[in-house]
PDB file of N, CA and C in Angstrom:
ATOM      1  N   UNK A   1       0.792  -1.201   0.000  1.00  0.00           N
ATOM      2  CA  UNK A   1       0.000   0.000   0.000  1.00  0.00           C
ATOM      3  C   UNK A   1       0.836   1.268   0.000  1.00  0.00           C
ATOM      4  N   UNK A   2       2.164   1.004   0.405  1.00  0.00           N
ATOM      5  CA  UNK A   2       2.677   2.280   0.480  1.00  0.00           C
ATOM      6  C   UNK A   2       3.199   3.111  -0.947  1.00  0.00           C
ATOM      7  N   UNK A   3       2.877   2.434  -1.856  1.00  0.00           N
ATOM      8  CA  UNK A   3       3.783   2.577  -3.486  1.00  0.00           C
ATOM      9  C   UNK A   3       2.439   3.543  -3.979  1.00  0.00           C
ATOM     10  N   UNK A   4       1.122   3.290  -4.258  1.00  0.00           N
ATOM     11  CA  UNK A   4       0.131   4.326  -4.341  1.00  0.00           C
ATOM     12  C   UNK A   4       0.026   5.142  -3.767  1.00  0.00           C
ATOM     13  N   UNK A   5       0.461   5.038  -2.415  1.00  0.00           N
ATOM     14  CA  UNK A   5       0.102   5.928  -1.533  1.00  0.00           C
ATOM     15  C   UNK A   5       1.136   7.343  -1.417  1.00  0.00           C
ATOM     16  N   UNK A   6       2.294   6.630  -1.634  1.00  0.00           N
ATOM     17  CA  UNK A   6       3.346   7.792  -1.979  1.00  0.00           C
ATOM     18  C   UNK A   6       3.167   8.011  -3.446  1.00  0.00           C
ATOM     19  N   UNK A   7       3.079   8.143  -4.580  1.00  0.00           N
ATOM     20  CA  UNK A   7       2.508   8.180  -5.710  1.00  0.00           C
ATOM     21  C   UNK A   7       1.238   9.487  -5.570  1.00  0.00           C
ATOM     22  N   UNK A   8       0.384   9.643  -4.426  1.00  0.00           N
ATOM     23  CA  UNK A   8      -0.746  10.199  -4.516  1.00  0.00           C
ATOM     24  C   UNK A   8      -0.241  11.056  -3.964  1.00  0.00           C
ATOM     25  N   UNK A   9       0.931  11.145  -2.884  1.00  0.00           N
ATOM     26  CA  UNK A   9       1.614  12.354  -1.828  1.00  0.00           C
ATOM     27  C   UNK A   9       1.968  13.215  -3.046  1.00  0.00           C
ATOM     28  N   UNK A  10       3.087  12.576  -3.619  1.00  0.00           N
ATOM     29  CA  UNK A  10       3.280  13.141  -4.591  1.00  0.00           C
ATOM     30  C   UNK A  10       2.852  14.026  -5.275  1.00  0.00           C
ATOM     31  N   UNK A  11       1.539  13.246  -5.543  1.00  0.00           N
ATOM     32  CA  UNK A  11       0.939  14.092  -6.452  1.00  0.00           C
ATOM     33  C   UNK A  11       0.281  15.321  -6.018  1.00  0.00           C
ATOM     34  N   UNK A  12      -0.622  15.518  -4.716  1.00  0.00           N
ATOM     35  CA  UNK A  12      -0.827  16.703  -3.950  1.00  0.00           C
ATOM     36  C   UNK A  12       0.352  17.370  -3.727  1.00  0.00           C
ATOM     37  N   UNK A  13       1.610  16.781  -3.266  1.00  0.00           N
ATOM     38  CA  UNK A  13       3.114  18.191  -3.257  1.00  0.00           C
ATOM     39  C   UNK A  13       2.562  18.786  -4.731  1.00  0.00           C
ATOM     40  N   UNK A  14       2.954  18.220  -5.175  1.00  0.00           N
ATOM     41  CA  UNK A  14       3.260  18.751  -7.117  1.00  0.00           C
ATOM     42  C   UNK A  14       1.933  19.739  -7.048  1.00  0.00           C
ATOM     43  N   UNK A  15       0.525  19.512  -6.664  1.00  0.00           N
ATOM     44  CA  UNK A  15       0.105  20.367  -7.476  1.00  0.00           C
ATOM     45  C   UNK A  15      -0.411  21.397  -6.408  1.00  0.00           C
ATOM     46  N   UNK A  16      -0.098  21.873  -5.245  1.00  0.00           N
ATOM     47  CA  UNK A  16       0.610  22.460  -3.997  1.00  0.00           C
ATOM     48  C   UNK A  16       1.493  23.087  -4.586  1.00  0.00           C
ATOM     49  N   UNK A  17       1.879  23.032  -4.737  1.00  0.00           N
ATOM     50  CA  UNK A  17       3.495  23.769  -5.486  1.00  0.00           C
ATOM     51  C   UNK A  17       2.994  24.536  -6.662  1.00  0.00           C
ATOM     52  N   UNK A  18       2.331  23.876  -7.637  1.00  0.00           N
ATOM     53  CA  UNK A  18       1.521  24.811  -8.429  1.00  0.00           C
ATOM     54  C   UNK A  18       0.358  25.611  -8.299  1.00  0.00           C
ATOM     55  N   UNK A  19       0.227  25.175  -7.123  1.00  0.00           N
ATOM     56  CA  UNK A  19      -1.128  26.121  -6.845  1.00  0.00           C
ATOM     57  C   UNK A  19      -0.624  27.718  -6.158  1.00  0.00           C
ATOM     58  N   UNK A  20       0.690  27.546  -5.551  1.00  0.00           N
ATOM     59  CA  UNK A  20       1.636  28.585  -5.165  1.00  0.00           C
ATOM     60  C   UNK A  20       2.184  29.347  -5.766  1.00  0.00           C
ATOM     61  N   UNK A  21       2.819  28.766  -7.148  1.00  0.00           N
ATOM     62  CA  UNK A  21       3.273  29.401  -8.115  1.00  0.00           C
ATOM     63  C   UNK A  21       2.092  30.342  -8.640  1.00  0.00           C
ATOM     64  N   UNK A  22       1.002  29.781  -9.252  1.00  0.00           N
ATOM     65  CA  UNK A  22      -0.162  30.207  -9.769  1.00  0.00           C
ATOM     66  C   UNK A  22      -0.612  31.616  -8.827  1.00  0.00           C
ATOM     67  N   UNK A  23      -0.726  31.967  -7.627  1.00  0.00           N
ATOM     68  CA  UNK A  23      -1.266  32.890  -6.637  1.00  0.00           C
ATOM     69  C   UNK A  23      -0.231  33.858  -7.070  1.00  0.00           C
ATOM     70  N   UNK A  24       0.946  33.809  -7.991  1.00  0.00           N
ATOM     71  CA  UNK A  24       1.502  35.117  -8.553  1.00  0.00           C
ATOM     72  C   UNK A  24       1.614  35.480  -9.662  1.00  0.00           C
ATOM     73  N   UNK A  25       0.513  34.744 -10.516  1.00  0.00           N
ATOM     74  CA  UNK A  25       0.164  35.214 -11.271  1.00  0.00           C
ATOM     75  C   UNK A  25      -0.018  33.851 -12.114  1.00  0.00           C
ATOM     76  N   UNK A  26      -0.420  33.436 -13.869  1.00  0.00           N
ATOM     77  CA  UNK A  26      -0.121  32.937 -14.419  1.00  0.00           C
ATOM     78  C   UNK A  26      -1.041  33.374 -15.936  1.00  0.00           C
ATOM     79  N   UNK A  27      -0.335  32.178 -16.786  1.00  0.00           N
ATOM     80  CA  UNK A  27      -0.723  32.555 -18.221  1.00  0.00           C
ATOM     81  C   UNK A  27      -1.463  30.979 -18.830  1.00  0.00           C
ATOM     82  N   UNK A  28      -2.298  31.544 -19.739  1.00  0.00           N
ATOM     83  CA  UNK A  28      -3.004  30.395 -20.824  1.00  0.00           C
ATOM     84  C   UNK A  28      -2.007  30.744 -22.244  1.00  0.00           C
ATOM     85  N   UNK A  29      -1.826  29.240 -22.246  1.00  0.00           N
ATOM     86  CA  UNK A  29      -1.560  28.888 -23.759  1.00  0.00           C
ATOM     87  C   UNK A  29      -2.526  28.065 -24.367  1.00  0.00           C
ATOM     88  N   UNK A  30      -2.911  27.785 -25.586  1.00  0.00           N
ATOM     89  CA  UNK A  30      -3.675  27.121 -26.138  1.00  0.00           C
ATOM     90  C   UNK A  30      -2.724  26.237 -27.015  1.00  0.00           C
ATOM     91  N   UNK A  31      -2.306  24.999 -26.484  1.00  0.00           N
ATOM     92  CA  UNK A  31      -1.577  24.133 -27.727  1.00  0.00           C
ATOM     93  C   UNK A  31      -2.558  23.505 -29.154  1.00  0.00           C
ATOM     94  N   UNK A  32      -1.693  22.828 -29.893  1.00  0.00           N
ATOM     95  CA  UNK A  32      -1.644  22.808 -31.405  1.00  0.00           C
ATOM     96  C   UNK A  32      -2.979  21.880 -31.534  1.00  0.00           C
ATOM     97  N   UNK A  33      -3.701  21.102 -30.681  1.00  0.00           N
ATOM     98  CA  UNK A  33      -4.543  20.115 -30.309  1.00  0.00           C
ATOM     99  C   UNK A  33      -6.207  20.801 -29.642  1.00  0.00           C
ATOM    100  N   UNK A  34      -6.050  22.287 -29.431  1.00  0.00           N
ATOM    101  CA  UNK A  34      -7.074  23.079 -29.066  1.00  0.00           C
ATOM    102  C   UNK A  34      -7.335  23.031 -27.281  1.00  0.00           C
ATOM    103  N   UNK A  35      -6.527  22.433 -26.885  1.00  0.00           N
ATOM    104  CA  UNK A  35      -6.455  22.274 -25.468  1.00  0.00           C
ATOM    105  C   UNK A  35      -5.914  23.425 -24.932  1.00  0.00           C
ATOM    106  N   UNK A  36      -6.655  24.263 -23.913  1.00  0.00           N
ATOM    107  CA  UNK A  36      -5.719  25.444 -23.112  1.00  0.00           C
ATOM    108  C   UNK A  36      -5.746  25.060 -22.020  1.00  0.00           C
ATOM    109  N   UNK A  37      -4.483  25.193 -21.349  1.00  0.00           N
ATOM    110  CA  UNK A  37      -3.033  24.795 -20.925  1.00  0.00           C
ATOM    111  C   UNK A  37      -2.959  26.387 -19.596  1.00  0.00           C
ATOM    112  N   UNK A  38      -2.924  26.588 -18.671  1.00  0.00           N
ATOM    113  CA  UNK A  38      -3.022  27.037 -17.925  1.00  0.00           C
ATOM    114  C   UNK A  38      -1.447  26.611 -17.051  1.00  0.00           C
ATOM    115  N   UNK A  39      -0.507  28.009 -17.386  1.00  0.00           N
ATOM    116  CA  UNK A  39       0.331  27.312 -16.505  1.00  0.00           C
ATOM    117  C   UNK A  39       1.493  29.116 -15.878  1.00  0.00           C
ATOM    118  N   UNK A  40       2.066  29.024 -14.633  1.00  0.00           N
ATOM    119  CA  UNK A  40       1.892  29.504 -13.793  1.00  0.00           C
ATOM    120  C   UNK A  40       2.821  30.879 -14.246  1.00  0.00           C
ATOM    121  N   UNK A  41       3.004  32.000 -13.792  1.00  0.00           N
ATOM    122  CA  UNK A  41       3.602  32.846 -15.431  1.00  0.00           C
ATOM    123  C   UNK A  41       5.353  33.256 -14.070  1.00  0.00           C
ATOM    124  N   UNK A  42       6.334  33.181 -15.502  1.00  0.00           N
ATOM    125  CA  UNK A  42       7.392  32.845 -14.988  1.00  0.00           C
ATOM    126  C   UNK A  42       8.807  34.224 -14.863  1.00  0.00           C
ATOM    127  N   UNK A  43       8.486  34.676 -13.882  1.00  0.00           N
ATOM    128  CA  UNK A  43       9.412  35.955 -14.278  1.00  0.00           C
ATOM    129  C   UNK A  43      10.529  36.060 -14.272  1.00  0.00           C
ATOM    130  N   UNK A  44      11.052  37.123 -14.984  1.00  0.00           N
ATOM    131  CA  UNK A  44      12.477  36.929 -15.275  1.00  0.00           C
ATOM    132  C   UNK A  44      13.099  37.596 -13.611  1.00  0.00           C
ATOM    133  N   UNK A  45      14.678  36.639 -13.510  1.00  0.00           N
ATOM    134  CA  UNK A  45      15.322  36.507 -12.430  1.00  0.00           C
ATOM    135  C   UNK A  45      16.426  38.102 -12.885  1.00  0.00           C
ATOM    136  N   UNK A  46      17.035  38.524 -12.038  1.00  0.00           N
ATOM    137  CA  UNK A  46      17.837  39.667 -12.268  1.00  0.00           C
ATOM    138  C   UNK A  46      17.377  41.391 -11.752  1.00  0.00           C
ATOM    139  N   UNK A  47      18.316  41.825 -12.666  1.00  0.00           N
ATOM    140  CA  UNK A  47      17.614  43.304 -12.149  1.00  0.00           C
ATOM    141  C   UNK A  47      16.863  43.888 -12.769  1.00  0.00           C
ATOM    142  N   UNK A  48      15.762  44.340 -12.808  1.00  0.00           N
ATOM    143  CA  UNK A  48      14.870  45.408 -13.365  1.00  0.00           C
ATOM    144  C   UNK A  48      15.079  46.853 -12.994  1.00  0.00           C
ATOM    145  N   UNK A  49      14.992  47.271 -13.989  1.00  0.00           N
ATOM    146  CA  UNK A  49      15.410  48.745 -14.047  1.00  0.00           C
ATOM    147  C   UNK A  49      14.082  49.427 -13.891  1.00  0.00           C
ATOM    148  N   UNK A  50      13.915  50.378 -12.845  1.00  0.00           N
ATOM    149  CA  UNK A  50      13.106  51.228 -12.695  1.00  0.00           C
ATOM    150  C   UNK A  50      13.010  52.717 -13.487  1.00  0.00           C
ATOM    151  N   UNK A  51      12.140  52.321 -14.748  1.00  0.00           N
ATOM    152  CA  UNK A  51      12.548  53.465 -15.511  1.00  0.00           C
ATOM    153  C   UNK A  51      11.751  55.090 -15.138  1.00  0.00           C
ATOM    154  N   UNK A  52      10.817  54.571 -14.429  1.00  0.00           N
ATOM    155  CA  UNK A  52       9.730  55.967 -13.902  1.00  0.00           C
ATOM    156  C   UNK A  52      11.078  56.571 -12.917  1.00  0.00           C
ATOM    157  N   UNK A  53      11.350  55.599 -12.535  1.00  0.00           N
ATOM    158  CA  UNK A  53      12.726  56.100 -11.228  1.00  0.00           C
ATOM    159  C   UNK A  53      13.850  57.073 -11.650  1.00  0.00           C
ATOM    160  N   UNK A  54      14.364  56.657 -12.952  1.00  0.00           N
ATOM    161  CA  UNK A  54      15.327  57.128 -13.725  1.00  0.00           C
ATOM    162  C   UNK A  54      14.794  58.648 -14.469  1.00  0.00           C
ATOM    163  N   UNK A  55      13.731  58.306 -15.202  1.00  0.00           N
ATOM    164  CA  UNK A  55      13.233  59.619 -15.739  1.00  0.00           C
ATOM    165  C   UNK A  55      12.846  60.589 -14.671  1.00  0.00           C
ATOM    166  N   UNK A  56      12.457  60.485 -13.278  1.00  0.00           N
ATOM    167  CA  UNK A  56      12.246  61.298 -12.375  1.00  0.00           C
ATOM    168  C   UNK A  56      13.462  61.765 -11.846  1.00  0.00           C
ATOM    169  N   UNK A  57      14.632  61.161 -12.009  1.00  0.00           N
ATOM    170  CA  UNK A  57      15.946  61.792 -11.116  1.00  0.00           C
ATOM    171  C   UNK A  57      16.471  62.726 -12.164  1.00  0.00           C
ATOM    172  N   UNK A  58      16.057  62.048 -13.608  1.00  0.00           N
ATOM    173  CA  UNK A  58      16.616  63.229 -14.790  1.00  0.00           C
ATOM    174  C   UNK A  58      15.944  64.463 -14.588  1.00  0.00           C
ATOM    175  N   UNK A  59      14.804  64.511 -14.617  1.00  0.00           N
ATOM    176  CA  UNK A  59      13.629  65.876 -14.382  1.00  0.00           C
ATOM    177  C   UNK A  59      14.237  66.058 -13.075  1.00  0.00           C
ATOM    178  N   UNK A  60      14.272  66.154 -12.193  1.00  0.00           N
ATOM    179  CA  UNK A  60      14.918  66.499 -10.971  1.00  0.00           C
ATOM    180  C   UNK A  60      16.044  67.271 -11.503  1.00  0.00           C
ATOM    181  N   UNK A  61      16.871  66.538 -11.821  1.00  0.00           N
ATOM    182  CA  UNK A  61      18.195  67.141 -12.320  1.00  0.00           C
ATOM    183  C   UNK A  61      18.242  68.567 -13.136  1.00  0.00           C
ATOM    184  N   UNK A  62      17.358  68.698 -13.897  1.00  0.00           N
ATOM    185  CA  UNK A  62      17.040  69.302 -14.866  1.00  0.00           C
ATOM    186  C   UNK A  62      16.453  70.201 -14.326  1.00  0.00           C
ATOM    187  N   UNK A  63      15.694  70.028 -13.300  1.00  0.00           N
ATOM    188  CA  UNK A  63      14.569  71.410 -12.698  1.00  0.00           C
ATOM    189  C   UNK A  63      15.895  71.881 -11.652  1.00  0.00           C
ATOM    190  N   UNK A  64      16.699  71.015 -10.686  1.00  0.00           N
ATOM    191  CA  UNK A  64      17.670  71.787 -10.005  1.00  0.00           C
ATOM    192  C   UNK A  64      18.483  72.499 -10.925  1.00  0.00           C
ATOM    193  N   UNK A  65      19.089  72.553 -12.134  1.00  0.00           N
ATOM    194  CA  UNK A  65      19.489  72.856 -12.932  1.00  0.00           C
ATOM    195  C   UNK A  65      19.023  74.801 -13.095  1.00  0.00           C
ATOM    196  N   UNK A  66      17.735  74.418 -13.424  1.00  0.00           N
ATOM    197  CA  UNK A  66      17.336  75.478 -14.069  1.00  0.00           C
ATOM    198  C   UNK A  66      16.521  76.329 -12.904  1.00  0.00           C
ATOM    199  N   UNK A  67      16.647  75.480 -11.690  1.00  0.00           N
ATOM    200  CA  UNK A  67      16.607  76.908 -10.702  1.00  0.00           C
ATOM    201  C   UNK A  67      17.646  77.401 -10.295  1.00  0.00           C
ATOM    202  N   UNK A  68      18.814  76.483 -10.345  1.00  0.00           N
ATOM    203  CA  UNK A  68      20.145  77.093  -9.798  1.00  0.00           C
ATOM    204  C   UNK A  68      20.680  78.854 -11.274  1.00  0.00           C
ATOM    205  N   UNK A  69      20.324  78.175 -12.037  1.00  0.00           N
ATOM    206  CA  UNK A  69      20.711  79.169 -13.157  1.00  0.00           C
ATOM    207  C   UNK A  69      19.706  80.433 -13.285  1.00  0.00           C
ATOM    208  N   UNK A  70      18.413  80.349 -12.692  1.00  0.00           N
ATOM    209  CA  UNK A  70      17.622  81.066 -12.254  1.00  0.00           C
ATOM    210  C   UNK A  70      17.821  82.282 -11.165  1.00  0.00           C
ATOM    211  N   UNK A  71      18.016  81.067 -10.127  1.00  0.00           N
ATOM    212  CA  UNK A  71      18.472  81.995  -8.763  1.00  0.00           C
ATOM    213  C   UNK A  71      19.816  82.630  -8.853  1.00  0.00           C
ATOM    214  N   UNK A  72      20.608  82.107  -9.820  1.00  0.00           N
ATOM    215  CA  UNK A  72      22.314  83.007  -9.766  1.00  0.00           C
ATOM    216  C   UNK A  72      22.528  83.791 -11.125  1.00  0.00           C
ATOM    217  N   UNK A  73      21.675  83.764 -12.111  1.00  0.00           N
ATOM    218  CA  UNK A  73      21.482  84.426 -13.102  1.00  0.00           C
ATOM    219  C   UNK A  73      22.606  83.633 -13.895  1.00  0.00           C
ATOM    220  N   UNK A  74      22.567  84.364 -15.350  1.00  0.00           N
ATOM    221  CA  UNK A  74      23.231  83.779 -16.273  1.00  0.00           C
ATOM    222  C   UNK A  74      24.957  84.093 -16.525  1.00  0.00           C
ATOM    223  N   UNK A  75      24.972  84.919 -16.378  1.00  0.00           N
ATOM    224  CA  UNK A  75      26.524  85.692 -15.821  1.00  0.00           C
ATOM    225  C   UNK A  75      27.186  84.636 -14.912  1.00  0.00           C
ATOM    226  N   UNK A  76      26.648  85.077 -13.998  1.00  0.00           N
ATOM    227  CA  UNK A  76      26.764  84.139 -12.457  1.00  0.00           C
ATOM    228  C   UNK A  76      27.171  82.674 -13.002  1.00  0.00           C
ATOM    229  N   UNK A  77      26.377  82.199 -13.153  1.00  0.00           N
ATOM    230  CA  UNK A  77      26.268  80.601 -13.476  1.00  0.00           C
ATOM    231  C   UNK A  77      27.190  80.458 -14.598  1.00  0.00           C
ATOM    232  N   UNK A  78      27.464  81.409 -15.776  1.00  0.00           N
ATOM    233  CA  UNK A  78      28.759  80.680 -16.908  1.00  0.00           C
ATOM    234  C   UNK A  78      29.915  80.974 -16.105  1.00  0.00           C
ATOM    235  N   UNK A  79      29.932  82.103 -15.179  1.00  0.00           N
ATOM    236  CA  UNK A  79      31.326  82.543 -14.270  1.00  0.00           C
ATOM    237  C   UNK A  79      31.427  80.733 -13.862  1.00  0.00           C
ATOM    238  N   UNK A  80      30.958  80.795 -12.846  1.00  0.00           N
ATOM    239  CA  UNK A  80      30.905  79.482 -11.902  1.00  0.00           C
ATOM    240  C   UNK A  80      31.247  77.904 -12.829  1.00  0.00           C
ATOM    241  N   UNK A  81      30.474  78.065 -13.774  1.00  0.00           N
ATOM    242  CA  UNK A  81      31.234  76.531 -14.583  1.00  0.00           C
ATOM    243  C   UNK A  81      32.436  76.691 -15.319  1.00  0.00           C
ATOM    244  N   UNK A  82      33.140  77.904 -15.659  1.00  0.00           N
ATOM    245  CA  UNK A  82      34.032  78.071 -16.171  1.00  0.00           C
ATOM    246  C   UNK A  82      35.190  77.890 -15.021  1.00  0.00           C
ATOM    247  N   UNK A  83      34.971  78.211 -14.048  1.00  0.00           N
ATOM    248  CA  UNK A  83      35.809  78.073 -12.797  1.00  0.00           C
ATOM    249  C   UNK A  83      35.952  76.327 -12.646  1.00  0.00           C
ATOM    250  N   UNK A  84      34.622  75.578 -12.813  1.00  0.00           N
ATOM    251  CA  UNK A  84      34.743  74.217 -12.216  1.00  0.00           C
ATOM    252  C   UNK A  84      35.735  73.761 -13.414  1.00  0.00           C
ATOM    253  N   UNK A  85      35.752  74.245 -14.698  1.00  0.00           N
ATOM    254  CA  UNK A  85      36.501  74.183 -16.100  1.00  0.00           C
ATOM    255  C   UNK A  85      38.068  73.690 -15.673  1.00  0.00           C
ATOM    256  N   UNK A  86      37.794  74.981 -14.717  1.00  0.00           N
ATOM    257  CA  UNK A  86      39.421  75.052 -14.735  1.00  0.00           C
ATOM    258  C   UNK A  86      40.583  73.920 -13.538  1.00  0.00           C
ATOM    259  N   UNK A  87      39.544  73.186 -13.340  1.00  0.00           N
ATOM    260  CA  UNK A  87      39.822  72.719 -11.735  1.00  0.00           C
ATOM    261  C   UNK A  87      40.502  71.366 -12.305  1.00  0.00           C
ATOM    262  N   UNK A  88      40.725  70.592 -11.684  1.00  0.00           N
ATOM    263  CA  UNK A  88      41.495  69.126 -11.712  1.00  0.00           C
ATOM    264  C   UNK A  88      40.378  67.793 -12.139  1.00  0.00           C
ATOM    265  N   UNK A  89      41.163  67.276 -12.777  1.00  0.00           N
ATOM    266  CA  UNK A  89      40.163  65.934 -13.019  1.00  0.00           C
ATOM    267  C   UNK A  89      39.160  65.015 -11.714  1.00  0.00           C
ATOM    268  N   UNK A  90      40.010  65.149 -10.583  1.00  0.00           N
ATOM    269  CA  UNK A  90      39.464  65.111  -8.856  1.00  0.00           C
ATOM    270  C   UNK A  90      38.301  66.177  -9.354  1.00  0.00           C
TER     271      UNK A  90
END
């Protein structure tokens, strides 16, 4: 009795395990036979780049930018980068 019986454990782990996977999401395929195929959706491992993140530090950049050149005027501000011009690769 124990050969079915582990056979059936089995088979509840396995689809336990997919029922876990599945709770983060998943996708239908429909194979070549008209059968859809329900299976658990698989994301990519690594880094994702946060691009809302990136375009907001540029606009940031860009608005400190153009208040600093604002608040010190235009004189002011080519004086001042011509000075950083002149400074050391440090």
């Amino acid at each position: 009795m124990s050969g079915p019986r582990k056979n059936f454990d089995e088979l509840l782990n396995a689809i336990g395990c997919k029922h876990a996977a599945m709770t983060r999401g998943y996708t239908t395929e429909t194979c070549s036979d008209g059968m859809i195929v329900v299976k658990p959706f698989v994301r990519r491992r690594g880094v994702s780049i946060p691009v809302a993140g990136i375009v907001m530090l540029l606009a940031g950049l860009l608005f400190f930018k153009a208040f600093i050149l604002a608040a010190a005027g235009p004189d002011l501000y080519d004086e001042r980068v011509a000075k950083l011009g002149e400074g050391t690769f440090v």
